[in-house]
PDB file of N, CA and C in Angstrom:
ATOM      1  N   UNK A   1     139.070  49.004 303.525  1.00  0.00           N
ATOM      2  CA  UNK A   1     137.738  49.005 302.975  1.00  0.00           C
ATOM      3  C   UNK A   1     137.838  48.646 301.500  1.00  0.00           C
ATOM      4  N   UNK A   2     136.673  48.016 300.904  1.00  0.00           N
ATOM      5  CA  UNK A   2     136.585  47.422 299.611  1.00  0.00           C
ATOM      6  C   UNK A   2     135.084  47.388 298.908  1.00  0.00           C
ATOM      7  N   UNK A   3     135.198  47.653 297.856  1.00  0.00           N
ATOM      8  CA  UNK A   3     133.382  46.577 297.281  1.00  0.00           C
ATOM      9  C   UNK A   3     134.478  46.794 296.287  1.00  0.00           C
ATOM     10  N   UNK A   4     133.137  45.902 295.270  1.00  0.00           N
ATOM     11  CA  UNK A   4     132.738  46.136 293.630  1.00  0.00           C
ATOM     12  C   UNK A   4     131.922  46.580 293.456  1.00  0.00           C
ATOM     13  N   UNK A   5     132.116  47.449 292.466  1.00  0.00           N
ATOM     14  CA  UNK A   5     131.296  48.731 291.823  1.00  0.00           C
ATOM     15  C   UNK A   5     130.328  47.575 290.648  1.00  0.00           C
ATOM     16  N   UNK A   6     129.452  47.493 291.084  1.00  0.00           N
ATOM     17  CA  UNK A   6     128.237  46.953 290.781  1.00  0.00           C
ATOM     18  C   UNK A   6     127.504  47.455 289.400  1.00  0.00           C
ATOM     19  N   UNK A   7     128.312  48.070 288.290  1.00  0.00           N
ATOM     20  CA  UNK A   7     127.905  48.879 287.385  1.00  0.00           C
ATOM     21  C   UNK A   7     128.383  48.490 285.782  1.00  0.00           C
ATOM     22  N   UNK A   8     128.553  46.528 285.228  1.00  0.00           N
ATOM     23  CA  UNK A   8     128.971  46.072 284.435  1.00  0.00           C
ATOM     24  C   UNK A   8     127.732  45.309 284.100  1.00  0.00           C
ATOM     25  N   UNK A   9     127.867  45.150 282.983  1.00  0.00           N
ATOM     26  CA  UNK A   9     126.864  44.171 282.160  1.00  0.00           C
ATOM     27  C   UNK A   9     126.294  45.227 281.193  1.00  0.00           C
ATOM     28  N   UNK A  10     125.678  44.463 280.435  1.00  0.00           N
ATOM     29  CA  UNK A  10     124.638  44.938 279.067  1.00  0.00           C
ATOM     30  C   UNK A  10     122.889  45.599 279.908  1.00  0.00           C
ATOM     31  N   UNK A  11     122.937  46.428 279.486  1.00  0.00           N
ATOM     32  CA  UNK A  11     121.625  47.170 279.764  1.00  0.00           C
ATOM     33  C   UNK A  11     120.779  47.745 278.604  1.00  0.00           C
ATOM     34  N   UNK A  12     119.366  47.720 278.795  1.00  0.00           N
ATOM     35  CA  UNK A  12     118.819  48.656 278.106  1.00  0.00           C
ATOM     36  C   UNK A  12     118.944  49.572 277.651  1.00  0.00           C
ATOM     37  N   UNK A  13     118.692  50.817 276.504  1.00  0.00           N
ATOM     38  CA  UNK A  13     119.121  51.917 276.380  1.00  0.00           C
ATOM     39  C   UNK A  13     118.575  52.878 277.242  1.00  0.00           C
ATOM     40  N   UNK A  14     117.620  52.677 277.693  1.00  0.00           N
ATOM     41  CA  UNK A  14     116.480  53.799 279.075  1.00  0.00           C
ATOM     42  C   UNK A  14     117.234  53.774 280.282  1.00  0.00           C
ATOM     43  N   UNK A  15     117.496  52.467 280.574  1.00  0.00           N
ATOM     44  CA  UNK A  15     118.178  51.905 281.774  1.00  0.00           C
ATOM     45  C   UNK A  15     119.472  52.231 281.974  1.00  0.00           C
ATOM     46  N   UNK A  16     120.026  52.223 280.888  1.00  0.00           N
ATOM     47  CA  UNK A  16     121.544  52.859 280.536  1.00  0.00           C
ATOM     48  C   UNK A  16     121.706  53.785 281.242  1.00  0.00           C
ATOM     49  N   UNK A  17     121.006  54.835 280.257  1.00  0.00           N
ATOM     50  CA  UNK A  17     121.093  56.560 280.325  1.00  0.00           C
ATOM     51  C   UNK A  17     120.726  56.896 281.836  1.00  0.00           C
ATOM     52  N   UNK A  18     119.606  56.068 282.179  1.00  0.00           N
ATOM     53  CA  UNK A  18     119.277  56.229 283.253  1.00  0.00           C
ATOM     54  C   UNK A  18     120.563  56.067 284.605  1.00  0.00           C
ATOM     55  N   UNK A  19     121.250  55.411 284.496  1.00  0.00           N
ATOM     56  CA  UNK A  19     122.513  54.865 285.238  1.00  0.00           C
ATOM     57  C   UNK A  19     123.776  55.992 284.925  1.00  0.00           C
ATOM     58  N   UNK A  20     123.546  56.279 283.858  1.00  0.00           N
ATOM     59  CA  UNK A  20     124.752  57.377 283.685  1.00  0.00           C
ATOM     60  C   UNK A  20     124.023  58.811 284.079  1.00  0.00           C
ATOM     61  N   UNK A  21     122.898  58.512 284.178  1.00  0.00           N
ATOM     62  CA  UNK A  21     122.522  59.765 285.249  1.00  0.00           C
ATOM     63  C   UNK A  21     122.897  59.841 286.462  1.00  0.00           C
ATOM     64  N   UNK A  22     122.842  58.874 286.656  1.00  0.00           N
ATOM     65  CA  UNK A  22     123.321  58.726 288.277  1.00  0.00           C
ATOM     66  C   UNK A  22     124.654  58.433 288.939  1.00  0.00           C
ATOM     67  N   UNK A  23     125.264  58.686 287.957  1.00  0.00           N
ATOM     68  CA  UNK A  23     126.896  59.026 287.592  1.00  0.00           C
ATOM     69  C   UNK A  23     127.545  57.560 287.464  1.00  0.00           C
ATOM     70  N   UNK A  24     127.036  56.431 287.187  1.00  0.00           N
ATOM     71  CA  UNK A  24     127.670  55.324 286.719  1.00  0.00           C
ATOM     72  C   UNK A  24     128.827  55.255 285.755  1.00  0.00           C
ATOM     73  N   UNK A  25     129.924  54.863 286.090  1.00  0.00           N
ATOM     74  CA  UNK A  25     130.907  55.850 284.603  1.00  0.00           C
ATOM     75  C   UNK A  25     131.842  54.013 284.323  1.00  0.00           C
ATOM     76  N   UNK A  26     131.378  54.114 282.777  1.00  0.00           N
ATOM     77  CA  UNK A  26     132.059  52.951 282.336  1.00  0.00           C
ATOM     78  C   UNK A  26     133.738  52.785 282.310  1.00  0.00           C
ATOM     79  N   UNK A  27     134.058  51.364 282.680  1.00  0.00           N
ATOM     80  CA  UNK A  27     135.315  50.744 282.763  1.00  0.00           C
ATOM     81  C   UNK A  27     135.774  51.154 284.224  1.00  0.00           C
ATOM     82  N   UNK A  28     134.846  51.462 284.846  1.00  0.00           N
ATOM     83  CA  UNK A  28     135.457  51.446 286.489  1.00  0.00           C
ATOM     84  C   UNK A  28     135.940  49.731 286.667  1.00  0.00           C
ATOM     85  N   UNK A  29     137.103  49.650 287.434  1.00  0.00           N
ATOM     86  CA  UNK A  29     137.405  49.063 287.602  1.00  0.00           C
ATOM     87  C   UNK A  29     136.514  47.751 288.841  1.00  0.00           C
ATOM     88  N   UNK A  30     136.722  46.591 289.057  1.00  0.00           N
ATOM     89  CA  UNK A  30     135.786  45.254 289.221  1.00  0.00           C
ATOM     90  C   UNK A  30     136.453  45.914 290.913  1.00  0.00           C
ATOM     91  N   UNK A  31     137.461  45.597 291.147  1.00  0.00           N
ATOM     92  CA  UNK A  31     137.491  45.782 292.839  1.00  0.00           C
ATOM     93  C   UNK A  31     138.264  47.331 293.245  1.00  0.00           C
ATOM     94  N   UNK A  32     137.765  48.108 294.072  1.00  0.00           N
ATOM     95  CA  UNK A  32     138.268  49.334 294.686  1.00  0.00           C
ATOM     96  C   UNK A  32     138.755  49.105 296.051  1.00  0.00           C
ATOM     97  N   UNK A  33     139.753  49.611 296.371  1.00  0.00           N
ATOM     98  CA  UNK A  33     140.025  49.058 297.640  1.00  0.00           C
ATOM     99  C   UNK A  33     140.681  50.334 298.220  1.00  0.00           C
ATOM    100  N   UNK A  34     140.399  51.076 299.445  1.00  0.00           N
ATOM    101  CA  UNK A  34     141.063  51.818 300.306  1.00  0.00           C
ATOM    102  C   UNK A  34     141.812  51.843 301.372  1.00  0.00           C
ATOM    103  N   UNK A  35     142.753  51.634 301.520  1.00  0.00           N
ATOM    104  CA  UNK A  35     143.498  51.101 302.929  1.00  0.00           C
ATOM    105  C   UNK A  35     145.031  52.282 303.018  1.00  0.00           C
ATOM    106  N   UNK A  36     144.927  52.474 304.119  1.00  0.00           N
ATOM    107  CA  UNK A  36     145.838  53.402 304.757  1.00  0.00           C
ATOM    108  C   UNK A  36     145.997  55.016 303.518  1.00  0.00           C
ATOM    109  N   UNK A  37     144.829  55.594 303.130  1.00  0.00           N
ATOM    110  CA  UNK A  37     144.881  56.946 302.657  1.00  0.00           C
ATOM    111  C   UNK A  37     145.534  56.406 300.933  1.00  0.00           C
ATOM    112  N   UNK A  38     145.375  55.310 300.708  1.00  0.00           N
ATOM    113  CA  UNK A  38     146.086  55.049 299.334  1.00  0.00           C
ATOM    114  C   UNK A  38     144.549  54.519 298.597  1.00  0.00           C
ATOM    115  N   UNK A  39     144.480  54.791 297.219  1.00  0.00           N
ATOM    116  CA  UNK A  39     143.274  54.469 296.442  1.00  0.00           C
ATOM    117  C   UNK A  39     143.963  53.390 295.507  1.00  0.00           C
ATOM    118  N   UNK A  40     143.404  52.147 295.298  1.00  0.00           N
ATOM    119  CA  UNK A  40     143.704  51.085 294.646  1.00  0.00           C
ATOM    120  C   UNK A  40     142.603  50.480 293.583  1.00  0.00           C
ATOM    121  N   UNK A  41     142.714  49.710 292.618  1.00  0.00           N
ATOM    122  CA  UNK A  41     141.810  49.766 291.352  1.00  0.00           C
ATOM    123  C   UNK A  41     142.696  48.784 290.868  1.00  0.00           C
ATOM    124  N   UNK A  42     141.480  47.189 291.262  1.00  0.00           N
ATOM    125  CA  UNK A  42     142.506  46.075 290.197  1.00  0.00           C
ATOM    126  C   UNK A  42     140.657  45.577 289.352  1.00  0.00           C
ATOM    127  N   UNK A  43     141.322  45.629 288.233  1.00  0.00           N
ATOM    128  CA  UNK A  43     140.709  45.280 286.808  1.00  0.00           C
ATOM    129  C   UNK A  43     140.764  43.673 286.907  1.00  0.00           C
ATOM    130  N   UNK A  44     139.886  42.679 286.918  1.00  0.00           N
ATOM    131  CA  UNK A  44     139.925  41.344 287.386  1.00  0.00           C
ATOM    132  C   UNK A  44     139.657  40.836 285.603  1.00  0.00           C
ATOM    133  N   UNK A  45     140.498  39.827 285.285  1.00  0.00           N
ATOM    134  CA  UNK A  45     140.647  39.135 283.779  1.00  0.00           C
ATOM    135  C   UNK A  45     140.157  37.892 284.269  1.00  0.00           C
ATOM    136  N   UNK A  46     139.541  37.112 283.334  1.00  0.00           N
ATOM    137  CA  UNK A  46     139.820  35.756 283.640  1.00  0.00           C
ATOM    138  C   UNK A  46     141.219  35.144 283.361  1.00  0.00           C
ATOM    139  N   UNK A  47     142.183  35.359 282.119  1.00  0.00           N
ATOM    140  CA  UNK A  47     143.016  35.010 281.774  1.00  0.00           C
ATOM    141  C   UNK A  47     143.391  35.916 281.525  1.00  0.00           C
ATOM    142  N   UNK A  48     144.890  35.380 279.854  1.00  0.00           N
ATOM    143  CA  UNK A  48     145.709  36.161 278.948  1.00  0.00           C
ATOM    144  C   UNK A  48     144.693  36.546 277.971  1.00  0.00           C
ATOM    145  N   UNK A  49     143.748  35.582 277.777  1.00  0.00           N
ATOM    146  CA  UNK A  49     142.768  35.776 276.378  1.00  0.00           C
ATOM    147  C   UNK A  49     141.699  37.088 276.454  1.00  0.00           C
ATOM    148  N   UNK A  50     141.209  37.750 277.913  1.00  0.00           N
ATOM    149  CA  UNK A  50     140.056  37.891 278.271  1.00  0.00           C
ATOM    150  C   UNK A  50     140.592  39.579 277.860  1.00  0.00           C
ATOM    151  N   UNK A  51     139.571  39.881 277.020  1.00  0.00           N
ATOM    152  CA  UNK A  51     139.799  41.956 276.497  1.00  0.00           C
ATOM    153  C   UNK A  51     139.737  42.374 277.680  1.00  0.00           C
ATOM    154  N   UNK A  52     140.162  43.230 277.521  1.00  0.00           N
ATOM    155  CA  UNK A  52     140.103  45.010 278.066  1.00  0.00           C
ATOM    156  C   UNK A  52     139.967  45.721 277.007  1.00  0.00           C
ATOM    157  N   UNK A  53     138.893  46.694 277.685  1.00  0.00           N
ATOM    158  CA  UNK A  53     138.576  47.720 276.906  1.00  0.00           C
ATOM    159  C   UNK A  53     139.233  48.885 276.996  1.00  0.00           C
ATOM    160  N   UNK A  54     139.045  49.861 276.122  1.00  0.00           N
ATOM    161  CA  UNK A  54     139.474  51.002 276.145  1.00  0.00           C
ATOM    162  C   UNK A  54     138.760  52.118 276.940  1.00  0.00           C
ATOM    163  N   UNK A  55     137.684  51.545 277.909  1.00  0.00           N
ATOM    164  CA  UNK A  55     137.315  52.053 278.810  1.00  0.00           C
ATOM    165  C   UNK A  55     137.644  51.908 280.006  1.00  0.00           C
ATOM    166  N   UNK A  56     138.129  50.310 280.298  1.00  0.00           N
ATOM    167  CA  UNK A  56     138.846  50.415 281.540  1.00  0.00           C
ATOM    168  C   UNK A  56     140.326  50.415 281.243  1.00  0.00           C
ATOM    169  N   UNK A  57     141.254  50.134 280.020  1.00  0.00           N
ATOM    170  CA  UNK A  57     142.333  50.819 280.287  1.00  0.00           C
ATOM    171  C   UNK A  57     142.491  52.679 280.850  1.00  0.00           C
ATOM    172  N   UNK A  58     141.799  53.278 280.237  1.00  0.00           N
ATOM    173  CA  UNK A  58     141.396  54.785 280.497  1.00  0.00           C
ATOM    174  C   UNK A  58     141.236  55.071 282.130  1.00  0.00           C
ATOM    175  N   UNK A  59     140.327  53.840 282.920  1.00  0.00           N
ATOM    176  CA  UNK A  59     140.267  53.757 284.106  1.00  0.00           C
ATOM    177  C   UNK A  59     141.448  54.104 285.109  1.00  0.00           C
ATOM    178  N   UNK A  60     141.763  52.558 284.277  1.00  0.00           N
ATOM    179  CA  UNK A  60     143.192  52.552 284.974  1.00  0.00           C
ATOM    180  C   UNK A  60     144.229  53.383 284.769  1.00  0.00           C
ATOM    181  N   UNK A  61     144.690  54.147 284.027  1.00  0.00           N
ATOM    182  CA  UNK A  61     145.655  55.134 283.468  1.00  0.00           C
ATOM    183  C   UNK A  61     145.371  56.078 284.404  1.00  0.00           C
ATOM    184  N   UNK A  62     143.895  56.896 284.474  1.00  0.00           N
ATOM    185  CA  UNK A  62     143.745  57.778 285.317  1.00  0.00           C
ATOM    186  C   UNK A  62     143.848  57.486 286.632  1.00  0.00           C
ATOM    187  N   UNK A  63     144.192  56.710 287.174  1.00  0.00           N
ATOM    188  CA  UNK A  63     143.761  56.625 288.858  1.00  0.00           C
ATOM    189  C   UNK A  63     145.228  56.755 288.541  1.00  0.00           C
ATOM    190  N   UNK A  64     146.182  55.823 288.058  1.00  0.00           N
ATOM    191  CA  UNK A  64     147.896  55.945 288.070  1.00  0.00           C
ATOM    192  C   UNK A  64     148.193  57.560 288.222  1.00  0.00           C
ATOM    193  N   UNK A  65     147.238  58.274 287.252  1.00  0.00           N
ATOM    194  CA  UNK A  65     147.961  59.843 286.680  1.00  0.00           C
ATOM    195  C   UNK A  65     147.233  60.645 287.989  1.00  0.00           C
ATOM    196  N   UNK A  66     146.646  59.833 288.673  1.00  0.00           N
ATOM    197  CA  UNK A  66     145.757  60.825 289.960  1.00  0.00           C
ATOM    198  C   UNK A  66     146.574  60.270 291.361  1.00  0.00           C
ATOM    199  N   UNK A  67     147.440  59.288 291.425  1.00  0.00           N
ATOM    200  CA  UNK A  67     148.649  58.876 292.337  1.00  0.00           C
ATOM    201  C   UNK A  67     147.771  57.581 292.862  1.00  0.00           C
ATOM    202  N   UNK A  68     146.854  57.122 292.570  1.00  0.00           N
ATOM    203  CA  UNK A  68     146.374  55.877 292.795  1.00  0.00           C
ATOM    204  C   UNK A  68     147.026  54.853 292.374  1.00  0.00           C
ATOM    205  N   UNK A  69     146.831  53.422 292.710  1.00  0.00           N
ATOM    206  CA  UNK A  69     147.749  51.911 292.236  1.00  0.00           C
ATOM    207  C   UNK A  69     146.238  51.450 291.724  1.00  0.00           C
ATOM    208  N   UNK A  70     146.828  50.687 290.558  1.00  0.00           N
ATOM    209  CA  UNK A  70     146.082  49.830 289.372  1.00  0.00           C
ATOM    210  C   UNK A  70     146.453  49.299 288.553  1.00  0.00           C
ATOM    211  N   UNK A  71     145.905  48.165 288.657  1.00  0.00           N
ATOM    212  CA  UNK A  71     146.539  46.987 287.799  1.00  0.00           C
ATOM    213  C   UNK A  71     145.158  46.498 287.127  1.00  0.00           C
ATOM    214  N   UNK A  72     145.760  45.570 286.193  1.00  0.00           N
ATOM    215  CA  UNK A  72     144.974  44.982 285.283  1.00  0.00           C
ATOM    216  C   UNK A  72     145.188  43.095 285.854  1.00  0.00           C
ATOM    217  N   UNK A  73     144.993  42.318 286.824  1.00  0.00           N
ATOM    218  CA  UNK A  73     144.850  40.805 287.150  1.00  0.00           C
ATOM    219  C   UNK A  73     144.107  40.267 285.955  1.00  0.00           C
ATOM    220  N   UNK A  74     145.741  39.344 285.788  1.00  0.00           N
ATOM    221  CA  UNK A  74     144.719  38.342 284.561  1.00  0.00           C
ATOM    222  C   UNK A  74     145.340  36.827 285.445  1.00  0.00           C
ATOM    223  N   UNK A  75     143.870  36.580 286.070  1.00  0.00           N
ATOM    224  CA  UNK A  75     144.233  35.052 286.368  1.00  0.00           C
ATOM    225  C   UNK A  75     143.782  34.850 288.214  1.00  0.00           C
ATOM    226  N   UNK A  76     143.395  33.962 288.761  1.00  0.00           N
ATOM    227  CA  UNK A  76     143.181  34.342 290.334  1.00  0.00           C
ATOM    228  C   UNK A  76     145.285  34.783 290.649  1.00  0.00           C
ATOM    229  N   UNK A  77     145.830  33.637 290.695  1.00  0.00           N
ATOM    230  CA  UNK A  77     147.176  34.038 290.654  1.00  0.00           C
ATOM    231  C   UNK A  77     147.741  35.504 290.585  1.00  0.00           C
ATOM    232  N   UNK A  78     147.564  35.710 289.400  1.00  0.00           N
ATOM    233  CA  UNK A  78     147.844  36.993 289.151  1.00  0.00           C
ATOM    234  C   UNK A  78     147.446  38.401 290.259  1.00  0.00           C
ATOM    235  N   UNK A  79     146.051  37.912 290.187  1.00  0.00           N
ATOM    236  CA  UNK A  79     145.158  38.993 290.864  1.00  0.00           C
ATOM    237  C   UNK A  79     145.776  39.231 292.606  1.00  0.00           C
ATOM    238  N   UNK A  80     145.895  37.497 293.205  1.00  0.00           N
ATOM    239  CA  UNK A  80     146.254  37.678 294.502  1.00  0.00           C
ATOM    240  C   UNK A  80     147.666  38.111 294.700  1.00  0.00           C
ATOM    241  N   UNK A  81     148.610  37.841 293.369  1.00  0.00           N
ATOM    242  CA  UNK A  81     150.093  38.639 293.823  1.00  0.00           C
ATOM    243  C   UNK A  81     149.864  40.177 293.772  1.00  0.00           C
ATOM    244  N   UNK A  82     149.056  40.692 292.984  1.00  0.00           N
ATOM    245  CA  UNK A  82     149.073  42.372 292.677  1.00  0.00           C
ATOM    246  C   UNK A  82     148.571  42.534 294.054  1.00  0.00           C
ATOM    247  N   UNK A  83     147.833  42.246 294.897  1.00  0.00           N
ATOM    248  CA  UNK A  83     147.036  42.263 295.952  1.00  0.00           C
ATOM    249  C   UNK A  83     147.826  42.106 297.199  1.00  0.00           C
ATOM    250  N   UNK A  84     148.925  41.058 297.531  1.00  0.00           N
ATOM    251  CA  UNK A  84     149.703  41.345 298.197  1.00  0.00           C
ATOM    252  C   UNK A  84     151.001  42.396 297.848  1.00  0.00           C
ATOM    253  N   UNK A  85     151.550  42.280 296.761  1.00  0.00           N
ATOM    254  CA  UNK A  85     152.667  43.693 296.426  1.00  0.00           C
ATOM    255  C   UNK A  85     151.890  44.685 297.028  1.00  0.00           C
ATOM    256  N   UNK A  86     150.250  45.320 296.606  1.00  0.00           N
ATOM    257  CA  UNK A  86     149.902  46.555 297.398  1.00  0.00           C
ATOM    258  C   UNK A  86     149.958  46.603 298.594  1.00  0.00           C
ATOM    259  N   UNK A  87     150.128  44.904 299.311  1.00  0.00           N
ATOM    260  CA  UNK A  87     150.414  44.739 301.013  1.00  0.00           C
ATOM    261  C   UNK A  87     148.915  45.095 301.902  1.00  0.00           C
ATOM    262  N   UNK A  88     147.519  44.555 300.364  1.00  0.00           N
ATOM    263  CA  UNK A  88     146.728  44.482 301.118  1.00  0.00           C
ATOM    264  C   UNK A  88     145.959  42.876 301.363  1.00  0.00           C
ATOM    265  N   UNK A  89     147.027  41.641 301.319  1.00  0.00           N
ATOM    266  CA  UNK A  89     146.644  40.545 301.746  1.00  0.00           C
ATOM    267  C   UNK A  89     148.415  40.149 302.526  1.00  0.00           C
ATOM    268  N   UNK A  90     148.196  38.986 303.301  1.00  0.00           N
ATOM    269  CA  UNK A  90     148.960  38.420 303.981  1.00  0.00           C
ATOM    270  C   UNK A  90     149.260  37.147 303.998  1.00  0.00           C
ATOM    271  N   UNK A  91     150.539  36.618 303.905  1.00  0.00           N
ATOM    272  CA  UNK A  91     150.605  35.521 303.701  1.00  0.00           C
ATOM    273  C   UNK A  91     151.486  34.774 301.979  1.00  0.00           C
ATOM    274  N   UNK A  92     151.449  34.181 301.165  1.00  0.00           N
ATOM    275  CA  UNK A  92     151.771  33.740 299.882  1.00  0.00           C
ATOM    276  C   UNK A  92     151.080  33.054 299.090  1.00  0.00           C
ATOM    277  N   UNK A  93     151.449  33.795 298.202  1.00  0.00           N
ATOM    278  CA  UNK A  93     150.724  33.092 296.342  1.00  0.00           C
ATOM    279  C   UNK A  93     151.289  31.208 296.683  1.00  0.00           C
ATOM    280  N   UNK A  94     150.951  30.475 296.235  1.00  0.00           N
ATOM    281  CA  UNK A  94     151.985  28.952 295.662  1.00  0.00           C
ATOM    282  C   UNK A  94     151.865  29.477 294.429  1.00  0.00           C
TER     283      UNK A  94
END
């Protein structure tokens, strides 16, 4: 099982607050993925150039310190090797 957490971009300040009411919590990571009782969290970059914040490094640190896998993908490349190492795609990077 998988989504994206649907909870990035610039918002209003009403709209904001309003979202962190509803427990929206910044720097969640772009894809969550659950497969075989293991919790996974890859942070999607466009590149080397593209920030991270200190909200989703924090993300990611905690799911590691909670026994979850998370990475930070900078690049499609990148993203689909972290994706098979977790052994949740099949097949090879070129």
């Amino acid at each position: 099982m998988f989504f994206h957490p649907a909870n990035g971009g610039w918002r209003q300040r009403v709209e904001a607050a309003r979202f962190v009411g509803l427990g929206v919590k910044s720097g969640v990571a772009d894809l969550i993925l659950l497969h075989d009782s293991k919790f996974h969290a890859l942070e999607i970059k466009a590149n080397d150039k593209a920030r991270v914040t200190p909200a989703q490094r924090k993300f990611i640190e905690a799911v590691k310190a909670a026994g979850g896998l998370a990475e930070i993908g900078r690049g499609l490349d990148d993203c689909l090797r972290i994706l098979e190492n977790w052994t949740l795609l099949r097949g090879g990077v070129i």
